[in-house]
N, C-alpha and C. Protein backbone atom coordinates (compact mmCIF):
# COMPACT_ATOMS: atom_id res chain seq x y z
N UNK A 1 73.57 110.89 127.83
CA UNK A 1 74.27 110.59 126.60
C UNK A 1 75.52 111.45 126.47
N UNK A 2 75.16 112.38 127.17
CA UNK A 2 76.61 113.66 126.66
C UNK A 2 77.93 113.12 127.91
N UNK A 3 77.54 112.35 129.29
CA UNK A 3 78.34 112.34 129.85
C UNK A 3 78.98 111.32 129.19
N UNK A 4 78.22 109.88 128.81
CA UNK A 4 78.61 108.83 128.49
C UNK A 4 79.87 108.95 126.89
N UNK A 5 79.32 109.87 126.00
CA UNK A 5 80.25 110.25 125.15
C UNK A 5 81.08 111.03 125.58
N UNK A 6 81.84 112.46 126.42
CA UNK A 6 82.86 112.63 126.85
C UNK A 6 83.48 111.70 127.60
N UNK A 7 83.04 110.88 128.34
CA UNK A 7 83.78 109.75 129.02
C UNK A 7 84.42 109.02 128.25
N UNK A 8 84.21 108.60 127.23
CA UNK A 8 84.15 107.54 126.08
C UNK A 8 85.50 107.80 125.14
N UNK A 9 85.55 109.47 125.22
CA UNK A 9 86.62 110.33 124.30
C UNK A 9 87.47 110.37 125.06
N UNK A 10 87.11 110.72 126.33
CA UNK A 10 87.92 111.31 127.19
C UNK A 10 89.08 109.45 127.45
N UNK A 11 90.60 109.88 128.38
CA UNK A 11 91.36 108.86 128.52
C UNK A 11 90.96 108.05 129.92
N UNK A 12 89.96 107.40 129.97
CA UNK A 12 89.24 106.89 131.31
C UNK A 12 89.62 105.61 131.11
N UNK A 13 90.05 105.00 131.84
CA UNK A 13 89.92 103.54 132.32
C UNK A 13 88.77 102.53 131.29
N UNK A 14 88.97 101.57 131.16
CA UNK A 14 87.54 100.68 130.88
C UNK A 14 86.66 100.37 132.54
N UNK A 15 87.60 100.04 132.99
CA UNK A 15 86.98 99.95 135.00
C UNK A 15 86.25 101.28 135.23
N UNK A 16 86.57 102.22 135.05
CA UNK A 16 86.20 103.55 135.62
C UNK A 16 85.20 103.64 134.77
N UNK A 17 85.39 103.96 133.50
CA UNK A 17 84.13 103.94 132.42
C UNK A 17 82.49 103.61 133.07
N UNK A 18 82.94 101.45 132.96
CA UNK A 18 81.82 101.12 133.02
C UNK A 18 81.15 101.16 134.80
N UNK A 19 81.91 101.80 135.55
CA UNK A 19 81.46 102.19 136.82
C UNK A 19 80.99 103.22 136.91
N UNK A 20 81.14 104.22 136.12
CA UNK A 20 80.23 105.56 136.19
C UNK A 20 79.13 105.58 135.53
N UNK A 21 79.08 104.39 133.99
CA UNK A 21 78.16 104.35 133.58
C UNK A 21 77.06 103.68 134.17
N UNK A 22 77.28 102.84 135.37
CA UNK A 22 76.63 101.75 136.03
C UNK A 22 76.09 102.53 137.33
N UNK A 23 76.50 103.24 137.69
CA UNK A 23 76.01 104.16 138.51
C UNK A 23 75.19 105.02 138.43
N UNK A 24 75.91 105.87 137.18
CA UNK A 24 74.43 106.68 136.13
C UNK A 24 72.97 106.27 136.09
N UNK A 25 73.30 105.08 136.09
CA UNK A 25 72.26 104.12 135.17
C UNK A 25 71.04 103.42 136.53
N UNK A 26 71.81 103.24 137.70
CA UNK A 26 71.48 102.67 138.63
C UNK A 26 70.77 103.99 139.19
N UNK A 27 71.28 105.31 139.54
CA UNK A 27 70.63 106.86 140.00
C UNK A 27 69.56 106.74 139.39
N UNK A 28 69.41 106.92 137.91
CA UNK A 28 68.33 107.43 137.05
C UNK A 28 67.17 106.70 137.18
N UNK A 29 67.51 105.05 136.93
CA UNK A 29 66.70 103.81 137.35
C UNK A 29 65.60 103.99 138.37
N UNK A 30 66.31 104.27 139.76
CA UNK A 30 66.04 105.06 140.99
C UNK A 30 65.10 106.25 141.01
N UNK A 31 65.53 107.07 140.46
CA UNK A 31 64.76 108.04 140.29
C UNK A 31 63.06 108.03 139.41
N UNK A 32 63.58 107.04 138.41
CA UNK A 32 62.27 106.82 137.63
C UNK A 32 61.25 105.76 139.07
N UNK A 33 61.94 104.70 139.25
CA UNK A 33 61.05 104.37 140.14
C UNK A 33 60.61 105.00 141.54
N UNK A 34 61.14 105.59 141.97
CA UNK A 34 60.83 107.03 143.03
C UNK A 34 59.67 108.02 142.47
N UNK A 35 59.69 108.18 140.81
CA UNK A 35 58.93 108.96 140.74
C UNK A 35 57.39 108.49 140.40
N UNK A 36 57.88 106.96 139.79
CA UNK A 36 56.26 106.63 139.60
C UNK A 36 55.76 106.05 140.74
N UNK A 37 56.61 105.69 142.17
CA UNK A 37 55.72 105.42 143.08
C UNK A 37 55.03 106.43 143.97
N UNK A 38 55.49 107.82 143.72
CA UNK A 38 55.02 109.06 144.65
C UNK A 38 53.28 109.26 143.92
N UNK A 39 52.55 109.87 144.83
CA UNK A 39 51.02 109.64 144.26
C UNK A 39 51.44 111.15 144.00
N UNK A 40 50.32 111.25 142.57
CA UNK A 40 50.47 112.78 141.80
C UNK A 40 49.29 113.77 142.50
N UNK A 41 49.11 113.25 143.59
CA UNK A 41 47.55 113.77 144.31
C UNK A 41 48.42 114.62 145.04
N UNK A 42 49.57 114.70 145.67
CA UNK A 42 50.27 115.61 146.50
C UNK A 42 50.82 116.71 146.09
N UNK A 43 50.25 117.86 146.07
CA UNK A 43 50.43 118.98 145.62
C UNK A 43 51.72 119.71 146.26
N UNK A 44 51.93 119.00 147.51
CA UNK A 44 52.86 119.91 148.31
C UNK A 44 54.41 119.09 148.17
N UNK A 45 54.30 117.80 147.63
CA UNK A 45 55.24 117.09 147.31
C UNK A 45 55.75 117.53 145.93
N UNK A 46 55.00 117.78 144.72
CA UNK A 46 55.08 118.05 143.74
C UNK A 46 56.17 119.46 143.46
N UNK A 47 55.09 120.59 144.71
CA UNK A 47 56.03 121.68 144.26
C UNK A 47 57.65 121.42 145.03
N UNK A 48 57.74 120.74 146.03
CA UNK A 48 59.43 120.61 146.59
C UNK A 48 59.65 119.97 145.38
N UNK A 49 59.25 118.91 144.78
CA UNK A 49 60.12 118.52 143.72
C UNK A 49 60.54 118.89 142.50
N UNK A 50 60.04 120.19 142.38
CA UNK A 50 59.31 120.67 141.02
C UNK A 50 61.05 121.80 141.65
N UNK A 51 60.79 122.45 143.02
CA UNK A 51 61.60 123.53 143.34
C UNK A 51 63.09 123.17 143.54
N UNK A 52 62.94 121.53 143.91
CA UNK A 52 64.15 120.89 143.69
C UNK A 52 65.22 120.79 142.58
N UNK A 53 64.29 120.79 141.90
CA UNK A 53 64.74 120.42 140.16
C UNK A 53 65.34 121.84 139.76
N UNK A 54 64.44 122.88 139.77
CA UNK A 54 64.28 124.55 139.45
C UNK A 54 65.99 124.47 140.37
N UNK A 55 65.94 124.22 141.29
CA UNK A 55 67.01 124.95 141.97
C UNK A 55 68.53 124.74 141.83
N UNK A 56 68.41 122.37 141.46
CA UNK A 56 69.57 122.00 140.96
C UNK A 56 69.68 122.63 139.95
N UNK A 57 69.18 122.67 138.56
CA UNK A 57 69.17 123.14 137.28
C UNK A 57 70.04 124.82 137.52
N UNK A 58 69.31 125.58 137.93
CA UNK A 58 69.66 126.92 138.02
C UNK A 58 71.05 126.73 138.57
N UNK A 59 71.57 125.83 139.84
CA UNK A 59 72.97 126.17 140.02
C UNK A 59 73.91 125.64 139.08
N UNK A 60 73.52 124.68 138.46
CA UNK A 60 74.26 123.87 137.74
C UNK A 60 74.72 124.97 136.56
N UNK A 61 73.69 125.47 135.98
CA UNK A 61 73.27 126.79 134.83
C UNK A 61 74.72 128.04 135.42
N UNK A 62 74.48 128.41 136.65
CA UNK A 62 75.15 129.48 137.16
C UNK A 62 76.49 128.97 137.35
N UNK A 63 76.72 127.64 137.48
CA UNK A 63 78.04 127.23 138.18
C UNK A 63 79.05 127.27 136.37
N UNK A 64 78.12 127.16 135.42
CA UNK A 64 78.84 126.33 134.22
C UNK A 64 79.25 127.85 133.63
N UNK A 65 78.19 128.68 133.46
CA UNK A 65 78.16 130.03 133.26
C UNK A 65 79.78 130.78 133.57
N UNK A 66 79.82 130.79 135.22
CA UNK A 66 80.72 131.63 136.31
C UNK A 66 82.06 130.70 136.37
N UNK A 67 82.02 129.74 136.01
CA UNK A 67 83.19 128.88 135.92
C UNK A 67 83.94 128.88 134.76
């Protein structure tokens, strides 16, 4: 929601707009179905994804921080 409203404010294209939003939308989509087809029985899948997340988050955190 926060990208879709700076985009929105921001001076973007209508083309560009609804292509980032369509992309957004298409990732996330993706991801939800990626996540409900992985079985929750895999403990060793869980923590890479769990450390995945921990690790994007934290740089993202450090990059916004240091920037």
């Amino acid at each position: 929601m926060a990208i879709v409203t700076i985009l929105s404010v921001a001076k973007v294209t209508q083309l560009s707009f609804l292509l980032i939003v369509a992309f957004l939308s298409l990732s996330l989509g993706g991801s939800l179905l990626i996540g409900e087809s992985v079985q929750a029985s895999s403990l060793k899948l869980q923590a890479l994804s769990t450390r995945g997340a921990i690790g994007t988050l934290s740089f993202v955190i450090f990059h916004e921080v240091i920037g």
